[in-house]
Protein backbone atom coordinates (compact mmCIF):
# COMPACT_ATOMS: atom_id res chain seq x y z
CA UNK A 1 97.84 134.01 99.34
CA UNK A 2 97.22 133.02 95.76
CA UNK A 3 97.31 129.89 94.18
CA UNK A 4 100.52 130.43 92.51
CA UNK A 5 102.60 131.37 95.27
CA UNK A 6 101.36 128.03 96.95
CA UNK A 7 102.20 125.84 93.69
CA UNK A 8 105.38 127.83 93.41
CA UNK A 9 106.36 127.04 97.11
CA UNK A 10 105.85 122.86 96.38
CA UNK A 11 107.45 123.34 93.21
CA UNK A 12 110.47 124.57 95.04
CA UNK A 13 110.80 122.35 97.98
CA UNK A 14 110.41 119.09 95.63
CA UNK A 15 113.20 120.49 93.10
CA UNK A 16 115.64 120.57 95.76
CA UNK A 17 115.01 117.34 96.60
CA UNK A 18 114.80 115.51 93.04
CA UNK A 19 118.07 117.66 91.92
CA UNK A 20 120.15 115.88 94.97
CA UNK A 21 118.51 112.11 93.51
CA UNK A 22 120.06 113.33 89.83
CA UNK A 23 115.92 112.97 88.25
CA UNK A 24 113.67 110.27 87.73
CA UNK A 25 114.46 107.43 85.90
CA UNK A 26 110.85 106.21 85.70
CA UNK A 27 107.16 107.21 86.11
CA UNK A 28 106.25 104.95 88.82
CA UNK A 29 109.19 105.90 90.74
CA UNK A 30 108.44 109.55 90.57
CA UNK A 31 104.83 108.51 91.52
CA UNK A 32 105.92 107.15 94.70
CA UNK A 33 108.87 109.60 95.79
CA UNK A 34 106.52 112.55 94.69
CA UNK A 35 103.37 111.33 97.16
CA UNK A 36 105.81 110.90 99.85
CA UNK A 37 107.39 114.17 99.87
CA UNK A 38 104.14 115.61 99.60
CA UNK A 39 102.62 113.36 102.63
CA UNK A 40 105.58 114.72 104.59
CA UNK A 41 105.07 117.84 103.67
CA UNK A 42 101.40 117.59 104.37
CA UNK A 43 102.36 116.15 108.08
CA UNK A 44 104.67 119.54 108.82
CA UNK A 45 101.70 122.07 107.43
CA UNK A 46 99.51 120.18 110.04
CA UNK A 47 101.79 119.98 112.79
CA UNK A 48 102.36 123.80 112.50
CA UNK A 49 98.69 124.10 112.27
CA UNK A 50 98.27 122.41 115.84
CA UNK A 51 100.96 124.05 117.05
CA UNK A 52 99.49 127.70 116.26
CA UNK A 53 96.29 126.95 117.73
């Protein structure tokens, strides 16, 4: 799969959940919701790895 679909796919899943919050209002929040989504996310991709196996 290339590169872009992947980015695309993140890009997706975060702007559905930033558009429900109404934006950021500043950087360091956005820091810190952003890593956490993505540590989530990171935690599902693995478990599905396991799971496959």
């Amino acid at each position: 799969m290339p590169d872009n679909n992947l980015i695309e796919q993140d890009r997706r899943r975060i702007k559905c959940r930033v558009s429900s919050m109404l934006g950021f209002k500043a950087k360091a929040t956005a820091k810190i919701i952003l890593s956490g989504i993505e540590m989530i996310h990171m935690m599902q991709t693995a478990g599905e790895v396991c799971l496959q196996s």
